[in-house]
N, C-alpha and C. Protein backbone atom coordinates (compact mmCIF):
# COMPACT_ATOMS: atom_id res chain seq x y z
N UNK A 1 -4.61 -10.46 -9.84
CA UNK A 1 -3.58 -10.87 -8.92
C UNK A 1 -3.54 -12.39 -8.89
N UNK A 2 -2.55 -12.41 -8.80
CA UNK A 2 -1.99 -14.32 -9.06
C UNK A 2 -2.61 -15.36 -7.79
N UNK A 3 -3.13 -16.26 -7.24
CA UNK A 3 -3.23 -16.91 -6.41
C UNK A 3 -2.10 -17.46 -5.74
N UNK A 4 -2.08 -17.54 -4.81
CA UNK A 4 -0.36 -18.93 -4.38
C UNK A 4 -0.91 -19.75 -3.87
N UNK A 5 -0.03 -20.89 -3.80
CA UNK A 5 -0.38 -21.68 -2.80
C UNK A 5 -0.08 -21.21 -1.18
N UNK A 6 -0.54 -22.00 -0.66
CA UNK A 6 0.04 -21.84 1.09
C UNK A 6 1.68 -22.19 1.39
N UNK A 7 1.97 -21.21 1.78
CA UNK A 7 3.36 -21.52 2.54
C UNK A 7 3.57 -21.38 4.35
N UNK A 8 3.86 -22.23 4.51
CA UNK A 8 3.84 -22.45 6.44
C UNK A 8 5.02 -21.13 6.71
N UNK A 9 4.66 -20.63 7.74
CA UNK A 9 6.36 -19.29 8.33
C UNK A 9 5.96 -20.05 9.58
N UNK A 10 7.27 -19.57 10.46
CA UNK A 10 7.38 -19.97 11.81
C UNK A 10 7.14 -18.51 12.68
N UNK A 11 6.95 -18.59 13.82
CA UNK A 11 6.65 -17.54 14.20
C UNK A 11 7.53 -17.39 15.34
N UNK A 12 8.40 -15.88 14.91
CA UNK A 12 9.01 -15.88 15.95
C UNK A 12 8.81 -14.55 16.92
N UNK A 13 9.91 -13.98 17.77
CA UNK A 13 9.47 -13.49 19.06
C UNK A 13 10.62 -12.33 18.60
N UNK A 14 10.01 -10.95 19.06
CA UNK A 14 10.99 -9.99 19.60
C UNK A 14 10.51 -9.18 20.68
N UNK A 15 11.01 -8.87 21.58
CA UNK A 15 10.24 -8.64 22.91
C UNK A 15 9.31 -8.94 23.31
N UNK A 16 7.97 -8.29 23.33
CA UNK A 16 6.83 -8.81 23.80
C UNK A 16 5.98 -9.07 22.54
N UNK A 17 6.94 -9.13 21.19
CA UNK A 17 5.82 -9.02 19.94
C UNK A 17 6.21 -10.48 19.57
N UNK A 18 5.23 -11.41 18.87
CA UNK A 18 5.06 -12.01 17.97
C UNK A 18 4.98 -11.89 16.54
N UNK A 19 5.83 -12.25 15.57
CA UNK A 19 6.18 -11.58 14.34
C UNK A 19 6.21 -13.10 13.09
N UNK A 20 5.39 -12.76 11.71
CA UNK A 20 6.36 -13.87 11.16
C UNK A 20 6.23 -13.19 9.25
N UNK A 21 7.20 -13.43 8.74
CA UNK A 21 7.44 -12.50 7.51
C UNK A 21 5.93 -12.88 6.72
N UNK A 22 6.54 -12.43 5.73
CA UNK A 22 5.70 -12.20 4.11
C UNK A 22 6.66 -12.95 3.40
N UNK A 23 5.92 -13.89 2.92
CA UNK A 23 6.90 -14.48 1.51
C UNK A 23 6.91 -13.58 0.49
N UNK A 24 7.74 -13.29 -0.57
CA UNK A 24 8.30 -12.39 -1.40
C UNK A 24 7.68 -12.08 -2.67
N UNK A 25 6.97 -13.42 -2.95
CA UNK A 25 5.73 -13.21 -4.17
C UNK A 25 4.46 -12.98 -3.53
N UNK A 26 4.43 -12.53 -2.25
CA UNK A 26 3.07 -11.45 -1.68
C UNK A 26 3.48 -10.25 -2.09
N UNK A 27 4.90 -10.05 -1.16
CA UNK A 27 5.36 -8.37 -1.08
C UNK A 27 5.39 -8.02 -2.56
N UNK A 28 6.08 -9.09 -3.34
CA UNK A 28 5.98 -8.49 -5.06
C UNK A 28 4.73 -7.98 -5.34
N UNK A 29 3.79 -8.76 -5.41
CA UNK A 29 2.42 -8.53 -5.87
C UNK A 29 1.46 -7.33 -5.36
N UNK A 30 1.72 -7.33 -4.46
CA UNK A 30 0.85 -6.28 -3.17
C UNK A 30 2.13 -4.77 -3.27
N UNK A 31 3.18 -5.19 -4.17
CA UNK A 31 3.90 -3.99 -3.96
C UNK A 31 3.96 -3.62 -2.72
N UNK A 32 4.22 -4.16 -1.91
CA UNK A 32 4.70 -3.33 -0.25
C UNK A 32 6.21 -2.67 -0.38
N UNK A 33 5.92 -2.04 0.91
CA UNK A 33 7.73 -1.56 1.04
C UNK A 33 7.52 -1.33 2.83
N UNK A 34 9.11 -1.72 2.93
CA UNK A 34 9.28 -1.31 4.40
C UNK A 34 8.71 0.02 4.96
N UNK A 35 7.95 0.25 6.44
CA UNK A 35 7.02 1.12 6.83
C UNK A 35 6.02 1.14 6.35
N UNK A 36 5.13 0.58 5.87
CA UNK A 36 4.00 0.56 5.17
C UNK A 36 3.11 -0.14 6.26
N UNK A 37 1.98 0.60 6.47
CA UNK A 37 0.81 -0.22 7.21
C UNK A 37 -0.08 -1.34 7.21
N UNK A 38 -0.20 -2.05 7.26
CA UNK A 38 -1.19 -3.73 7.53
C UNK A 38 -1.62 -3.57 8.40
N UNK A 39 -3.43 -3.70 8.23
CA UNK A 39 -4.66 -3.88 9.15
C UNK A 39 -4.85 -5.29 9.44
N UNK A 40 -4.25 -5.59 10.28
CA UNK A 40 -4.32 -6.89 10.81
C UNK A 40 -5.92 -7.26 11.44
N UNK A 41 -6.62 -8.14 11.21
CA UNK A 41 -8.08 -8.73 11.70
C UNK A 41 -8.44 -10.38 11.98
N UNK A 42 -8.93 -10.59 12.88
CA UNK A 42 -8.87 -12.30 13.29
C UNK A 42 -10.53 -12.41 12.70
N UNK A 43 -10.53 -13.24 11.33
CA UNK A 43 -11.99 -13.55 10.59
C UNK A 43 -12.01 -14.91 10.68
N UNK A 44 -12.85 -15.36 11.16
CA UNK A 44 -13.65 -16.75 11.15
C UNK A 44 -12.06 -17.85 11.30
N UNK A 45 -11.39 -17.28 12.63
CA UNK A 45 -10.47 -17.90 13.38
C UNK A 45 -8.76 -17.92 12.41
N UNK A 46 -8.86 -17.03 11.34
CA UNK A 46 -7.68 -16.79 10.90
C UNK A 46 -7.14 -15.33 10.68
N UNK A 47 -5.92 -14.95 10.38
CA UNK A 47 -5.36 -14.25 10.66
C UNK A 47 -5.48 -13.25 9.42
N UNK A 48 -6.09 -12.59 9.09
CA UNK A 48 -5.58 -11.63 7.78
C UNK A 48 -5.61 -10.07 7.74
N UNK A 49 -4.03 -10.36 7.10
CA UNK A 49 -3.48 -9.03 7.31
C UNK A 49 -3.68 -8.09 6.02
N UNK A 50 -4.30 -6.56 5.61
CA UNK A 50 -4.14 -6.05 4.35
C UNK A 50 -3.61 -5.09 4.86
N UNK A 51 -2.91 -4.55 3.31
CA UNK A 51 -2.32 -2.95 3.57
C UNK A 51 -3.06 -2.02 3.43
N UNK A 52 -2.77 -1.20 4.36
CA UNK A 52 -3.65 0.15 4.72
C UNK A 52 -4.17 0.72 3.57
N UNK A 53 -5.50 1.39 3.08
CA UNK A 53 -5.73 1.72 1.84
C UNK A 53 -5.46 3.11 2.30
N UNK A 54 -4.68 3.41 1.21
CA UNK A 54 -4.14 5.08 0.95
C UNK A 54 -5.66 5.98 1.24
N UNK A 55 -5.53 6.83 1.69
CA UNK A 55 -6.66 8.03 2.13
C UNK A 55 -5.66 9.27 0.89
N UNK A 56 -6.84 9.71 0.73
CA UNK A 56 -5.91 11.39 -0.34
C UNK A 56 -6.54 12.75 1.00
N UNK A 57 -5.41 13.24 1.42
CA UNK A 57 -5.95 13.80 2.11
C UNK A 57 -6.18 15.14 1.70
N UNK A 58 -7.10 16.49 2.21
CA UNK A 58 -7.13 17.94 1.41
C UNK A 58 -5.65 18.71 1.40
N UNK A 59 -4.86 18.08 1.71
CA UNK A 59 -3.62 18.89 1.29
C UNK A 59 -2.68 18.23 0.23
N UNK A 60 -3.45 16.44 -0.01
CA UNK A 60 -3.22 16.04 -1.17
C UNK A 60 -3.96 16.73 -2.43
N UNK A 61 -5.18 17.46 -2.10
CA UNK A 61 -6.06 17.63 -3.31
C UNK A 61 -5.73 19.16 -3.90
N UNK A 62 -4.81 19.93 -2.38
CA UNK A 62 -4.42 21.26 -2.75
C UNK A 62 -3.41 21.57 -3.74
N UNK A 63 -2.68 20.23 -3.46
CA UNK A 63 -1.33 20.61 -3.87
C UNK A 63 -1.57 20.10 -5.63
N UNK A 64 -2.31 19.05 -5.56
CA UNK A 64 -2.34 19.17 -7.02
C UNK A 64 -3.44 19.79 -8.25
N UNK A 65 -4.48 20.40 -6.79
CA UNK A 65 -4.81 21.96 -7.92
C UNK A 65 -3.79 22.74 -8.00
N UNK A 66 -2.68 23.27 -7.13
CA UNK A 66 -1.69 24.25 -7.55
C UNK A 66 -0.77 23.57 -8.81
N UNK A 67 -0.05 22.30 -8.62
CA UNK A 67 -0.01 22.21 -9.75
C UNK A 67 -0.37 22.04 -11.14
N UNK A 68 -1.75 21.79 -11.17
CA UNK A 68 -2.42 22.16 -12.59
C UNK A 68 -2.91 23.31 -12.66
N UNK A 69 -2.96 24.37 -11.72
CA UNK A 69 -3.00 25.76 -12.06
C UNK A 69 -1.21 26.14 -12.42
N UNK A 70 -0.28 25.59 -12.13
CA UNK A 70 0.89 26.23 -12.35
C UNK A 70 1.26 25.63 -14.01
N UNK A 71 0.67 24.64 -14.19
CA UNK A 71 0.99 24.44 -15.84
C UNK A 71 -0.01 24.12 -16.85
N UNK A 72 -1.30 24.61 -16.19
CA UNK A 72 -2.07 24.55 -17.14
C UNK A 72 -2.28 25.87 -18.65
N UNK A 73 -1.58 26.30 -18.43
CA UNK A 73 -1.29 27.01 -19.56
C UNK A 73 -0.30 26.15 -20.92
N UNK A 74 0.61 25.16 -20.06
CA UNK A 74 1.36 24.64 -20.72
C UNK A 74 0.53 23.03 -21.12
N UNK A 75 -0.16 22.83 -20.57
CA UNK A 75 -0.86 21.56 -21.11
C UNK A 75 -2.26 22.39 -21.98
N UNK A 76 -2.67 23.42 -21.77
CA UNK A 76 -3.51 23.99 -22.95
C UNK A 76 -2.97 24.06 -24.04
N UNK A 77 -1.79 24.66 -24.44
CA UNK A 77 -0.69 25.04 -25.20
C UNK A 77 -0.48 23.47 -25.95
N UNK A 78 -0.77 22.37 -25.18
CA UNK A 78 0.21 21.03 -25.87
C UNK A 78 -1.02 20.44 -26.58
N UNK A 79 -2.39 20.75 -25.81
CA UNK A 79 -3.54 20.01 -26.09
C UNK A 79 -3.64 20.36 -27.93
N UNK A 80 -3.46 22.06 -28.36
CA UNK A 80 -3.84 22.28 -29.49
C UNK A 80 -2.92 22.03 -30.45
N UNK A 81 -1.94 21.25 -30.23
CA UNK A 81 -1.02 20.82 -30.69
C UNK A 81 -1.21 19.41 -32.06
């Protein structure tokens, strides 16, 4: 991943929140997308924010034994190919 330099944001206000963007060669790099989670943490008096690390949960792990039980006949079939 590329380094940047520092870029200053201003910080602004929407109701009771304090908010200030992502410059665009973060979001590129970090691949974000709108709704996506950031663990925000205050370390040695600064602010850093990462994105949530994906969890696989057991109905992630179900669903894709069913699908390699539903085509593993067809990837046996390609392997002896």
């Amino acid at each position: 991943m590329n380094e940047m330099k520092p870029e200053e944001r201003i910080i602004g206000q929407m109701n009771n929140s304090l908010y200030f963007t992502i410059p665009a060669d973060v979001v590129a790099q970090l691949n974000l997308k709108k709704g996506e989670t950031l663990t925000v943490k205050l370390q040695d008096g600064e602010i850093v924010a990462s994105p949530k690390k994906k969890t696989t949960t057991i109905e992630d792990v179900q669903a894709i034994d069913q699908m390699i039980d539903k085509y593993m006949a067809a990837m046996q079939y390609l392997e002896d190919k």
